[in-house]
Every structure is written in C-alpha cells, then in structure tokens.
C-alpha atoms as a PDB file:
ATOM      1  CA  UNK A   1     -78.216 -62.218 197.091  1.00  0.00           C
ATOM      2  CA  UNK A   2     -79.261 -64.149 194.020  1.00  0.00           C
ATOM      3  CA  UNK A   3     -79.919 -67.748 193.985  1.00  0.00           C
ATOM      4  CA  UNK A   4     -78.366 -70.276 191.322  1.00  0.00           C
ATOM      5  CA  UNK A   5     -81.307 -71.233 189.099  1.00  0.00           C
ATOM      6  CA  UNK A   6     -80.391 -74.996 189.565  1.00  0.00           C
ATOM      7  CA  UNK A   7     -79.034 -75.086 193.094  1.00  0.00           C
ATOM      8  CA  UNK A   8     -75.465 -74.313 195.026  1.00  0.00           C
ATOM      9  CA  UNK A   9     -74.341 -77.905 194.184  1.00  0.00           C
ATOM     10  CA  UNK A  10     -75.218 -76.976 190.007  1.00  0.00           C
ATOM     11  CA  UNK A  11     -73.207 -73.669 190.792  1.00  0.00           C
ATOM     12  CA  UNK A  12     -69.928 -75.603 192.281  1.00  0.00           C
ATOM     13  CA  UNK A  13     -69.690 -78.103 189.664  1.00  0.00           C
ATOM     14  CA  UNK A  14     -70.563 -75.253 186.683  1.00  0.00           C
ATOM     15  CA  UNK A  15     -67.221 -73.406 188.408  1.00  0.00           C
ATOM     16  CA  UNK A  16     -65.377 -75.914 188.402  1.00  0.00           C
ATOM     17  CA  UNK A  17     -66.098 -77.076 184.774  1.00  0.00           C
ATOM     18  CA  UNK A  18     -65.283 -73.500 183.758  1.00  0.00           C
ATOM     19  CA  UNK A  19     -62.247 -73.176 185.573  1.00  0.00           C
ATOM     20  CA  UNK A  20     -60.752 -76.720 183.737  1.00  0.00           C
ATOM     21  CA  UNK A  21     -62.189 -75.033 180.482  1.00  0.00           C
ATOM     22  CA  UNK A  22     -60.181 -72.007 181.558  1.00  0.00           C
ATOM     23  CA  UNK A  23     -56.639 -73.723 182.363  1.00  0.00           C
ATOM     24  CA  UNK A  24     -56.609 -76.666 178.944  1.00  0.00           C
ATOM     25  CA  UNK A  25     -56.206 -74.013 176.844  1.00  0.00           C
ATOM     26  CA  UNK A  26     -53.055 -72.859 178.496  1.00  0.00           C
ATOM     27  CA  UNK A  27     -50.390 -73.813 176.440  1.00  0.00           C
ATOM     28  CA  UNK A  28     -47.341 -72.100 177.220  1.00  0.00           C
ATOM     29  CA  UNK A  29     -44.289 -75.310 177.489  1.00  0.00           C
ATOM     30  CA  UNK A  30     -43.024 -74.163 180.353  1.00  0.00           C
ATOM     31  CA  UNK A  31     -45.887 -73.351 182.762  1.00  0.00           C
ATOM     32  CA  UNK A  32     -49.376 -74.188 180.996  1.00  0.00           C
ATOM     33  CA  UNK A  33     -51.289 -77.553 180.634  1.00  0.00           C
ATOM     34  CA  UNK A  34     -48.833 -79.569 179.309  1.00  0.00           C
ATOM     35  CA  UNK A  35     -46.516 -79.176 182.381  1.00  0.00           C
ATOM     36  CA  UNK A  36     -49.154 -78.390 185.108  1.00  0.00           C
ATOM     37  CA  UNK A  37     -52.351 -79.970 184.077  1.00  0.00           C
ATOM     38  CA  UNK A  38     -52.411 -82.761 185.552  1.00  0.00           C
ATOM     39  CA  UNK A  39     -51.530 -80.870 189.042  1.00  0.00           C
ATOM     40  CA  UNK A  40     -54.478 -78.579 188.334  1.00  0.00           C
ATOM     41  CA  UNK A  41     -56.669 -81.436 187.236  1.00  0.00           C
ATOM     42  CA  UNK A  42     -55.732 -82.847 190.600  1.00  0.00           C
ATOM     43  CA  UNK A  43     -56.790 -79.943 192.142  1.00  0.00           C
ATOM     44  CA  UNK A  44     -59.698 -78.891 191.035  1.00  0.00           C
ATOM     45  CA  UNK A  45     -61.467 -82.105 190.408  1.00  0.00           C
ATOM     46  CA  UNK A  46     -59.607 -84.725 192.935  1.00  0.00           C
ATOM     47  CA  UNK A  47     -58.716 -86.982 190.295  1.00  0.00           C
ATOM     48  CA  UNK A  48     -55.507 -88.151 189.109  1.00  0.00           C
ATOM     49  CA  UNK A  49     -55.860 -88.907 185.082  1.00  0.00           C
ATOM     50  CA  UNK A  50     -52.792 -91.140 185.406  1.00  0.00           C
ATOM     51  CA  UNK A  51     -55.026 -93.120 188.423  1.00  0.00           C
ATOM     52  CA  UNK A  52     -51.165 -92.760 190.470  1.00  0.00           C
ATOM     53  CA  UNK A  53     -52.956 -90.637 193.256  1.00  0.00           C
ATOM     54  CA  UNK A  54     -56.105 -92.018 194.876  1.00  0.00           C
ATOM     55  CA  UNK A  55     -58.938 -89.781 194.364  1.00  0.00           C
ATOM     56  CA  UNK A  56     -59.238 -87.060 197.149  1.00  0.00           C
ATOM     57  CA  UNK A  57     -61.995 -84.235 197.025  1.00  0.00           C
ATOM     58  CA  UNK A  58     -60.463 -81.626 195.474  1.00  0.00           C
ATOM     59  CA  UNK A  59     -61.970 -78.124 195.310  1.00  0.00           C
ATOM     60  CA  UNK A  60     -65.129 -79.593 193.576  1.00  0.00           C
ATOM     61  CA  UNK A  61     -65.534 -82.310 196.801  1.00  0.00           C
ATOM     62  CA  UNK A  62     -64.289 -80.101 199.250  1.00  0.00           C
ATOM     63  CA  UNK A  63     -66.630 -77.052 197.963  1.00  0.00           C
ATOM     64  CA  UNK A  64     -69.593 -79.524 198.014  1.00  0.00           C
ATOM     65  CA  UNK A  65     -69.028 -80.988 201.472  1.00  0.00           C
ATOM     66  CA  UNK A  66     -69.033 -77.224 202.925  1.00  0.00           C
ATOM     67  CA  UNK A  67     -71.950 -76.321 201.283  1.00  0.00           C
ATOM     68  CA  UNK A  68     -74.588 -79.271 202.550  1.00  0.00           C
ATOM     69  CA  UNK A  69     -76.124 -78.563 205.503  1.00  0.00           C
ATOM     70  CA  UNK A  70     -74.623 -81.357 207.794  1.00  0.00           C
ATOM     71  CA  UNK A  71     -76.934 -84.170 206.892  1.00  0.00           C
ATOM     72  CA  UNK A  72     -75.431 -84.447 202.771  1.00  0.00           C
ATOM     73  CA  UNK A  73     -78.642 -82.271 201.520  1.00  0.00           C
ATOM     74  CA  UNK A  74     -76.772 -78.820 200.158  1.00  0.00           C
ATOM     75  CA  UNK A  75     -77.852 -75.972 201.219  1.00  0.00           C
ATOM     76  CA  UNK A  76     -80.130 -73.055 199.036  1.00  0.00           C
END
C-alpha cells in the first residue's frame, strides 16, 4: 500500500474537497446543486450553510475520527 505524501488526515480532507468540487458543478434544476446542495454540503462537510442544523461531523469528521488511533493522533 502507498502512503499519502502528507498524511491520512491530508488524504480525507483532499477527498472531501474534491468530492464538493465534484457535486457544485451539478446543475441540473431538478436534482443537481441548486436543489440538493445544501443536503450534500451537509453531508460531506457537517455544516449547514444556512447555520439551521448544528454542525455534526459529516463524512469529513466522521472519516477523521475513524482514522486516529484512539488518543486524536491519526494514524499513518
């Protein structure tokens, strides 16, 4: 297996910044940004752009939190 250059927790957040970059451009009326990003938004990143939610982790927190090694240091 090949390591991220800058570390697992560089590698989460670089997916998940590539996945948003992914979905914006999604444009379709019915089911791209404009209707779903905020849900995906949500999702991905825990936070609610309209601050209606309270932050949760999301994929990006949740993906973090499984990767550390039990003591908040994430793993290599």
């Amino acid at each position: 297996m090949r390591e991220y250059p800058s570390g697992i927790s560089t590698l989460i957040r670089d997916y998940c910044d590539a996945r948003m970059r992914f979905l914006r451009p999604l444009t379709d009326g019915e089911t791209g940004f404009p209707v779903n990003g905020r849900g995906w938004t949500i999702r991905v990143t825990g936070k609610d752009t309209k601050e209606h939610w309270k932050d949760q982790p999301g994929v990006l927190g949740n993906a973090l939190r499984l990767a550390t090694d039990g003591s908040g240091v994430c793993m290599r």
